[in-house]
Protein backbone atom coordinates (compact mmCIF):
# COMPACT_ATOMS: atom_id res chain seq x y z
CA UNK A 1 -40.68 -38.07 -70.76
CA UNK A 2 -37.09 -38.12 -70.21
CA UNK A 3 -35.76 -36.26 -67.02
CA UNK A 4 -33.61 -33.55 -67.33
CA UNK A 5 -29.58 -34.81 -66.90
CA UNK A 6 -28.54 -32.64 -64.34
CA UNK A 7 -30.79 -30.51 -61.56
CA UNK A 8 -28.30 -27.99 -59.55
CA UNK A 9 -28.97 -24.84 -56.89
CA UNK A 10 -27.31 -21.45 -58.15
CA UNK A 11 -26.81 -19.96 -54.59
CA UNK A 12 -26.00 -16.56 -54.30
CA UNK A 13 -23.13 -14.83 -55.91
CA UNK A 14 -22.54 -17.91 -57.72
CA UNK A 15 -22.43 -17.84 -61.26
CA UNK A 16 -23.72 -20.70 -63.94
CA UNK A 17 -23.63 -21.46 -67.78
CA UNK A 18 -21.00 -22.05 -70.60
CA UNK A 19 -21.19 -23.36 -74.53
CA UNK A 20 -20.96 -26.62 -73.77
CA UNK A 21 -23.81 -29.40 -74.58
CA UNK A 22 -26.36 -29.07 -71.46
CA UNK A 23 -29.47 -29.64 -70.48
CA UNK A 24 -30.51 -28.68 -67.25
CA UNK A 25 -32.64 -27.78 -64.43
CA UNK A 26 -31.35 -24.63 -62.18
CA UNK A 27 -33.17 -23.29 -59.38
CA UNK A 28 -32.18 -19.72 -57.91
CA UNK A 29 -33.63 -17.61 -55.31
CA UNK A 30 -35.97 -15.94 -57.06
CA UNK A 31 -36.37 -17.67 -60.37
CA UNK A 32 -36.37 -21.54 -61.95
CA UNK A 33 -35.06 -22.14 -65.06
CA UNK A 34 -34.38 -25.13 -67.64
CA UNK A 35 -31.65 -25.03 -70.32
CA UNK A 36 -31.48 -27.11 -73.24
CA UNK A 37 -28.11 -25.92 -75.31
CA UNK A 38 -27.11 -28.45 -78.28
CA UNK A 39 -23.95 -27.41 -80.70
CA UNK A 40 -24.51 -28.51 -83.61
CA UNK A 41 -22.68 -31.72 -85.44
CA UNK A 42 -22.54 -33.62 -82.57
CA UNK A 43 -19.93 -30.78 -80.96
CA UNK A 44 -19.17 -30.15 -77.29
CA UNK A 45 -18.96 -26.91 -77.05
CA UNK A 46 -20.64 -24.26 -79.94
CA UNK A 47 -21.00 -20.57 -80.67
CA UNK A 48 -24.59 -19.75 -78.19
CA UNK A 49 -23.54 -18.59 -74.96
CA UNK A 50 -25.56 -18.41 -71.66
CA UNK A 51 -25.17 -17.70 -68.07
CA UNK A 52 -26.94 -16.75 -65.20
CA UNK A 53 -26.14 -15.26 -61.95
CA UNK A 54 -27.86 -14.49 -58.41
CA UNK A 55 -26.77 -11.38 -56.57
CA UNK A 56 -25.52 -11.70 -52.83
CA UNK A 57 -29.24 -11.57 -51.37
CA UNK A 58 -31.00 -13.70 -54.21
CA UNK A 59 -33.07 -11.02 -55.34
CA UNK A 60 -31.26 -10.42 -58.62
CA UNK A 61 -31.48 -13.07 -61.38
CA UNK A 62 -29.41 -11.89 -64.44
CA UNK A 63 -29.53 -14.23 -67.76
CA UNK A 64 -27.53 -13.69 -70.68
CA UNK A 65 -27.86 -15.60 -74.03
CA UNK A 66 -25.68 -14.69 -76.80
CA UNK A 67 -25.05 -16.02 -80.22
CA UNK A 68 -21.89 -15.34 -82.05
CA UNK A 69 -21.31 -14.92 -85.55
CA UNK A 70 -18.56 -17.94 -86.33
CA UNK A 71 -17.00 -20.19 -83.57
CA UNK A 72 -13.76 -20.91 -82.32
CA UNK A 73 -11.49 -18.16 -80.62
CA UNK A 74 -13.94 -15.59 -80.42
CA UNK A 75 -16.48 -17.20 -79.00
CA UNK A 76 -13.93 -18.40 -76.27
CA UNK A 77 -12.54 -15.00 -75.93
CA UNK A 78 -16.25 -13.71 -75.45
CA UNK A 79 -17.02 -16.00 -73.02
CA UNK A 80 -14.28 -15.00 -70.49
CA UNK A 81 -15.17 -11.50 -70.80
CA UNK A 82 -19.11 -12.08 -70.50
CA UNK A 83 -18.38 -13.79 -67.79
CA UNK A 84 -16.02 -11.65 -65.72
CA UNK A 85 -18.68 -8.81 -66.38
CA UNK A 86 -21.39 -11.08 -64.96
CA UNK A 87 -19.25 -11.34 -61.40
CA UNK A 88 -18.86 -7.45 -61.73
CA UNK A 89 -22.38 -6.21 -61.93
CA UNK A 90 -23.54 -9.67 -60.22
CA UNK A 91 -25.40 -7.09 -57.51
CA UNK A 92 -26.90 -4.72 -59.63
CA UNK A 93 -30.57 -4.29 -60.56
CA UNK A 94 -29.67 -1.90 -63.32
CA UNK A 95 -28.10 -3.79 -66.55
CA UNK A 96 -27.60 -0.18 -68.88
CA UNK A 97 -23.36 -0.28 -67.53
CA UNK A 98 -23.42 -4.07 -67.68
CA UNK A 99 -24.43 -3.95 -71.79
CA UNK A 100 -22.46 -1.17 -72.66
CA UNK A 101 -19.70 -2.83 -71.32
CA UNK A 102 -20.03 -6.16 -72.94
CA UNK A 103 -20.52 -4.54 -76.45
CA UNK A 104 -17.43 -2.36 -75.79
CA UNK A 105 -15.35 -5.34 -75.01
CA UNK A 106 -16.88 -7.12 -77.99
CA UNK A 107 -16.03 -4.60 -80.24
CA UNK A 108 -12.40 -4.47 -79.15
CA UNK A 109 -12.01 -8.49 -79.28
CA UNK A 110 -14.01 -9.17 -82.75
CA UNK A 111 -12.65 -8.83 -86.16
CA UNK A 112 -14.14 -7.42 -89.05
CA UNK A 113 -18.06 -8.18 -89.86
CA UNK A 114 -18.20 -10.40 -86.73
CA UNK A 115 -20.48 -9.95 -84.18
CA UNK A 116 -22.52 -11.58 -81.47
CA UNK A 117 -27.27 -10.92 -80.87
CA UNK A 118 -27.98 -11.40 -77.51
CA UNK A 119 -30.74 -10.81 -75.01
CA UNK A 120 -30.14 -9.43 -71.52
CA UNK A 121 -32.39 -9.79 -68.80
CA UNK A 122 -32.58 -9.04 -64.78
CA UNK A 123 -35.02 -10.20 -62.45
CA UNK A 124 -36.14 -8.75 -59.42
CA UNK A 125 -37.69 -11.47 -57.30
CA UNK A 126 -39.68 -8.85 -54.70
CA UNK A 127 -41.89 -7.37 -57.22
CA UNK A 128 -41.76 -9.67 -60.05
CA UNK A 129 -39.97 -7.22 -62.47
CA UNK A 130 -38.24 -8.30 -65.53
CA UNK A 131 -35.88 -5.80 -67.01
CA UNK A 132 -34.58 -6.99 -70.77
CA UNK A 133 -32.53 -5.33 -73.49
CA UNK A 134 -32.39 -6.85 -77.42
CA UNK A 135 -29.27 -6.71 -79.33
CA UNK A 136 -30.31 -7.80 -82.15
CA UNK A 137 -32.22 -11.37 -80.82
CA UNK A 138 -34.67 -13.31 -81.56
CA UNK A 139 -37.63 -11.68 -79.15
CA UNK A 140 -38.33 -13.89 -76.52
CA UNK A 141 -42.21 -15.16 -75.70
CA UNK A 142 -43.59 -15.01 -72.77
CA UNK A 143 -46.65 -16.77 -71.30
CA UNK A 144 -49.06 -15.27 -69.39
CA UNK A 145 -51.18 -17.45 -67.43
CA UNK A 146 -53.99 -14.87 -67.32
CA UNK A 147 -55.39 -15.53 -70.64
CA UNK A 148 -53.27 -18.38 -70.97
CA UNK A 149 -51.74 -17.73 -74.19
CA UNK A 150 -48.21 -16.73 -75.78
CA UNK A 151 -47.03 -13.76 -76.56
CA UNK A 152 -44.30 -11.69 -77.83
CA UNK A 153 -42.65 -9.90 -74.63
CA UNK A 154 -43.76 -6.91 -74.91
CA UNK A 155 -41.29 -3.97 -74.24
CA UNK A 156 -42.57 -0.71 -71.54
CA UNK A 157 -39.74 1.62 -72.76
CA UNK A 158 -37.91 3.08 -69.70
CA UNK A 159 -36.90 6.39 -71.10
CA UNK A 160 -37.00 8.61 -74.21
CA UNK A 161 -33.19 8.84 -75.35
CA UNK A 162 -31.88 7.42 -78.30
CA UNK A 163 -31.13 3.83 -78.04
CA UNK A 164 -30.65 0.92 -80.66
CA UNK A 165 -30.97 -2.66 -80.67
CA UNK A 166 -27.71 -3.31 -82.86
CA UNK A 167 -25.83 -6.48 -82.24
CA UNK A 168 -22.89 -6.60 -80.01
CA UNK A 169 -19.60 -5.54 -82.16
CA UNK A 170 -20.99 -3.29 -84.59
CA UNK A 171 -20.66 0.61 -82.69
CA UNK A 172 -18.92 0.79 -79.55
CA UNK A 173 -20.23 2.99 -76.93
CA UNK A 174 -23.83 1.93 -78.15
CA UNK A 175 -26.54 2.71 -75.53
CA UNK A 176 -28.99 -0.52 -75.41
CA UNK A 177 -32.97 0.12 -75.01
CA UNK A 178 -33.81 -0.82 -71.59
CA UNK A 179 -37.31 -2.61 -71.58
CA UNK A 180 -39.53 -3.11 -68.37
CA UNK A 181 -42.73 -5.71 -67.85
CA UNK A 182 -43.84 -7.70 -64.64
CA UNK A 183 -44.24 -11.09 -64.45
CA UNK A 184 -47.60 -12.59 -62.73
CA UNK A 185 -48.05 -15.81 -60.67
CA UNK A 186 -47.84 -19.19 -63.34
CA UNK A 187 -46.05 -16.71 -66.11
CA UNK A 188 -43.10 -18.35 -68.28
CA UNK A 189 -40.59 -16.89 -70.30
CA UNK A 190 -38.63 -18.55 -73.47
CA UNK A 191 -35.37 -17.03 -74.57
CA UNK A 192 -34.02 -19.07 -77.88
CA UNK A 193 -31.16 -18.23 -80.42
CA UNK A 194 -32.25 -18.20 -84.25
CA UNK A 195 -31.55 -21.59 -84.70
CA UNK A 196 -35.24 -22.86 -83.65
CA UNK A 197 -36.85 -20.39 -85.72
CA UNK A 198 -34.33 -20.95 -88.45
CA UNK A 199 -35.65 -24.64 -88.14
CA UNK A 200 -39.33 -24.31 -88.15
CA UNK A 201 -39.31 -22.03 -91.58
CA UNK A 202 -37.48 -24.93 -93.31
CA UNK A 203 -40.62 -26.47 -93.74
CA UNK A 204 -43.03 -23.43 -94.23
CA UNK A 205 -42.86 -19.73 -95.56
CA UNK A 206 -44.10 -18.25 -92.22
CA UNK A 207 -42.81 -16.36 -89.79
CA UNK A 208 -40.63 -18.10 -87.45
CA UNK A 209 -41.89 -16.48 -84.43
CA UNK A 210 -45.15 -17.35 -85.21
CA UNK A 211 -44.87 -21.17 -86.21
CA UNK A 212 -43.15 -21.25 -82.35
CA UNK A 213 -45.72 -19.27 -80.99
CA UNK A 214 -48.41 -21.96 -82.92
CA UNK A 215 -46.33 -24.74 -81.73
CA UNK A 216 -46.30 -23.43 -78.31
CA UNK A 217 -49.95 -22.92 -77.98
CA UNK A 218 -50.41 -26.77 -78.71
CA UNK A 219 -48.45 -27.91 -75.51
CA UNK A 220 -49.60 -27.60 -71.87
CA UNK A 221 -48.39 -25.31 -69.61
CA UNK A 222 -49.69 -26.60 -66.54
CA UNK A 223 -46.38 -28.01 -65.49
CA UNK A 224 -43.28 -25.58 -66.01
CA UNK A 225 -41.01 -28.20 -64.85
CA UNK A 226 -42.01 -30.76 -68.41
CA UNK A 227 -42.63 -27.54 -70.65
CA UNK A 228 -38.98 -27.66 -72.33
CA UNK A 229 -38.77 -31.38 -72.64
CA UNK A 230 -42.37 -31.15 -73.86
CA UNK A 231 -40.85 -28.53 -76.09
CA UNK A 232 -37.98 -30.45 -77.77
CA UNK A 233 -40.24 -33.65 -77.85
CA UNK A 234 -42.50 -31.59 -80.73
CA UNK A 235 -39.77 -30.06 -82.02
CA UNK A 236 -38.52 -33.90 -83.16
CA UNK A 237 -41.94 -35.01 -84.52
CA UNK A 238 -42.48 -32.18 -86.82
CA UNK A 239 -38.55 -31.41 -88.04
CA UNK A 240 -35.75 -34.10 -89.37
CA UNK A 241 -32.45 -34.03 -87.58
CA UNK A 242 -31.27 -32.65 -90.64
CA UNK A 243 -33.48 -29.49 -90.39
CA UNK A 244 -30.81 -28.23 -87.74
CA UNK A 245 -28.22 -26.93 -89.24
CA UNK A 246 -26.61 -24.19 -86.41
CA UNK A 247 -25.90 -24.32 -82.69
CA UNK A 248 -29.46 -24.69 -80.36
CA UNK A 249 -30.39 -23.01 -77.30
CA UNK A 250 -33.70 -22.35 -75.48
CA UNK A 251 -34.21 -21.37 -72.24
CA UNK A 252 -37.00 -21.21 -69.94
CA UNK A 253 -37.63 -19.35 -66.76
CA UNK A 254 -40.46 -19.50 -64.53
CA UNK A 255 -40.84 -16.43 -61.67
CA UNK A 256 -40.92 -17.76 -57.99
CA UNK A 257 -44.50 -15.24 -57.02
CA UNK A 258 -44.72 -13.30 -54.33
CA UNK A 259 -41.19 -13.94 -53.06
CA UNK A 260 -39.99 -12.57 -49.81
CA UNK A 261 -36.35 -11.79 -48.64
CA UNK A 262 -35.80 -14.35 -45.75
CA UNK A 263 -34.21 -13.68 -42.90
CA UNK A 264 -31.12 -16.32 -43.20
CA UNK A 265 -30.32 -14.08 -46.68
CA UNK A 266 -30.55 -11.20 -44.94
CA UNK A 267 -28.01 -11.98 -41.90
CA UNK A 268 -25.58 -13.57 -44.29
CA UNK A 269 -25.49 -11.22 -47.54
CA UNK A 270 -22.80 -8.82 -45.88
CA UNK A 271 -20.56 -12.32 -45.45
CA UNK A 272 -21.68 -13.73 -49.17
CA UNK A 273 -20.44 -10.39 -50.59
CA UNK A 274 -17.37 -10.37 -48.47
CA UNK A 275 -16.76 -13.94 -49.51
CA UNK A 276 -17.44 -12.81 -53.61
CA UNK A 277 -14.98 -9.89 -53.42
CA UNK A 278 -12.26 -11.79 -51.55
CA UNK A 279 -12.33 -14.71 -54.43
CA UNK A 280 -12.07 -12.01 -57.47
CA UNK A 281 -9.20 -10.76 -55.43
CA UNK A 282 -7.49 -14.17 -55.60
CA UNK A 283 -8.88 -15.57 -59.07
CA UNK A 284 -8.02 -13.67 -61.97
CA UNK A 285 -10.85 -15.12 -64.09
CA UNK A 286 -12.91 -12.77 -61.89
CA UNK A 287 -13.95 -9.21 -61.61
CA UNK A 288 -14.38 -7.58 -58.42
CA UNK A 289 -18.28 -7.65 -57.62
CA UNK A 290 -19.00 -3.23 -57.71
CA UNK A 291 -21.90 -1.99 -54.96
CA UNK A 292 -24.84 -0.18 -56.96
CA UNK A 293 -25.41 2.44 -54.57
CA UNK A 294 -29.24 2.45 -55.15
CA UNK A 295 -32.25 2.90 -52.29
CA UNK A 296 -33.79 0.00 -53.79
CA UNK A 297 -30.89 -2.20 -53.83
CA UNK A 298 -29.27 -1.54 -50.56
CA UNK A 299 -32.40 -0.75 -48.68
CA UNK A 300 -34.03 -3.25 -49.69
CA UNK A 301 -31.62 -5.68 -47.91
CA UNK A 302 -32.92 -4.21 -45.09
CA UNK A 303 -36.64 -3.42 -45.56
CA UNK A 304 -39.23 -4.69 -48.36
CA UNK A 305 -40.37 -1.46 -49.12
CA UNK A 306 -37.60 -0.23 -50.52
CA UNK A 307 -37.32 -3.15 -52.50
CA UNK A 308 -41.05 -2.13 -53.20
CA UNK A 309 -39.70 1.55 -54.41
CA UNK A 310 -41.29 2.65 -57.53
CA UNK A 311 -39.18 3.45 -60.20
CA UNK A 312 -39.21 7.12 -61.85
């Protein structure tokens, strides 16, 4: 089984990802995570985005994967914004400002009929909750080791307003569905752009979600750290290389359970934040990190029940 190329630590308030060709092995406070991105034709860099961030304590794990409609200067022009709104809401457990604000800025940078799917998600590492909004993605699977099986991730709808699912680019000012479900000990999620589905239904007429989910359920899962490699290895005996035809990206995240604030991250968030802000001041590629001014979020810096508060 070949070893993954690269194995780095995302530390806090330190943001990681691109469009270039990767495939890698990060490790964050709260959450682990392997990233196999592959443009297609042999290219560097393609049109599927991704990033992740960890807030100034490492309890919040954002991920963003994005696929845009053509390549070139939008997607470059995407990626500079998506990632200058990354360092802005890098400390927020809420994500409804953070996608508003990407699809606004999309919608002002894109030209006619082009647009960019994408799934948003946020981790919070004290009580396991995973916080994801769909614009217009594949849905991700998630494994729950329970009843050790795949599944669609199933969505607990936050509120009752009227909210969409539309790509990035289409309406501005769109309000994005904010989903809720809690991730148990040994639980995996996959996040993937079309291209893998796309893929699989080259050689049959079903579903593409559910020839992954099939192909999923033959592999073990008793070792997150082999599950993409094991992944792309079946992925190679059962397609050509000329069954991909678009830009690849999968991404798989496994929960640290029953994680606990230490005391080191504690003491030194006030100094991490400091540090953040003081480099978006200097570095224009950055936006200055905002404060949610939440019980939960700054409470919880200083005592695990807050970070333990149930939400309304």
């Amino acid at each position: 089984m070949p070893a993954h190329e690269n194995q780095q630590q995302l530390a806090c308030m330190q943001l990681w990802g691109g469009n270039q060709r990767s495939r890698e092995s990060i490790s964050l406070e709260g959450i682990d995570a392997w990233v196999y991105c592959n443009p297609y034709d042999g290219s560097d860099q393609g049109g599927d985005i991704h990033y992740m961030t960890s807030c100034a304590t490492g309890r919040i794990t954002r991920i963003v994967i994005a696929d845009i409609s053509g390549h070139g200067e939008l997607v470059a022009d995407f990626a500079v914004i998506l990632k200058q709104l990354m360092h802005r809401y890098i400390n927020y457990i809420s994500q409804e400002k953070f996608a508003r604000e990407i699809n606004n800025h999309f919608c002002k940078i894109s030209k006619k009929g082009q647009f960019a799917t994408a799934i948003i998600m946020t981790h919070f590492a004290p009580t396991g909750e995973l916080t994801f909004c769909n614009a217009g993605h594949p849905s991700p699977l998630v494994y729950r080791n329970n009843s050790k099986s795949w599944h669609k991730l199933e969505q607990e709808i936050l509120d009752d307003q009227d909210h969409t699912n539309v790509p990035f680019g289409i309406v501005e000012n769109t309000e994005y569905k904010q989903n809720r479900v809690v991730l148990g000990e040994g639980d995996i999620v996959i996040l993937f752009t079309d291209a893998l589905m796309e893929a699989l239904m080259s050689s049959s007429e079903d579903d593409g979600l559910e020839l992954l989910q099939k192909m999923l359920d033959r592999i073990s899962v008793t070792d997150p750290n082999i599950l993409l490699e094991s992944i792309i290895d079946s992925l190679k005996k059962v397609l050509d290389e000329d069954k991909f035809t678009d830009d690849m990206t999968i991404l798989v995240l496994s929960p640290k359970y029953l994680y606990k604030l230490a005391l080191k991250n504690r003491l030194k968030a006030p100094v991490v934040l400091a540090t953040g802000m003081f480099r978006a001041l200097v570095n224009k590629d950055r936006k200055l990190p905002k404060l949610e001014l939440d019980l939960q979020n700054l409470g919880g810096l200083f005592l695990d029940r807050f970070n333990r508060k149930k939400k309304p």
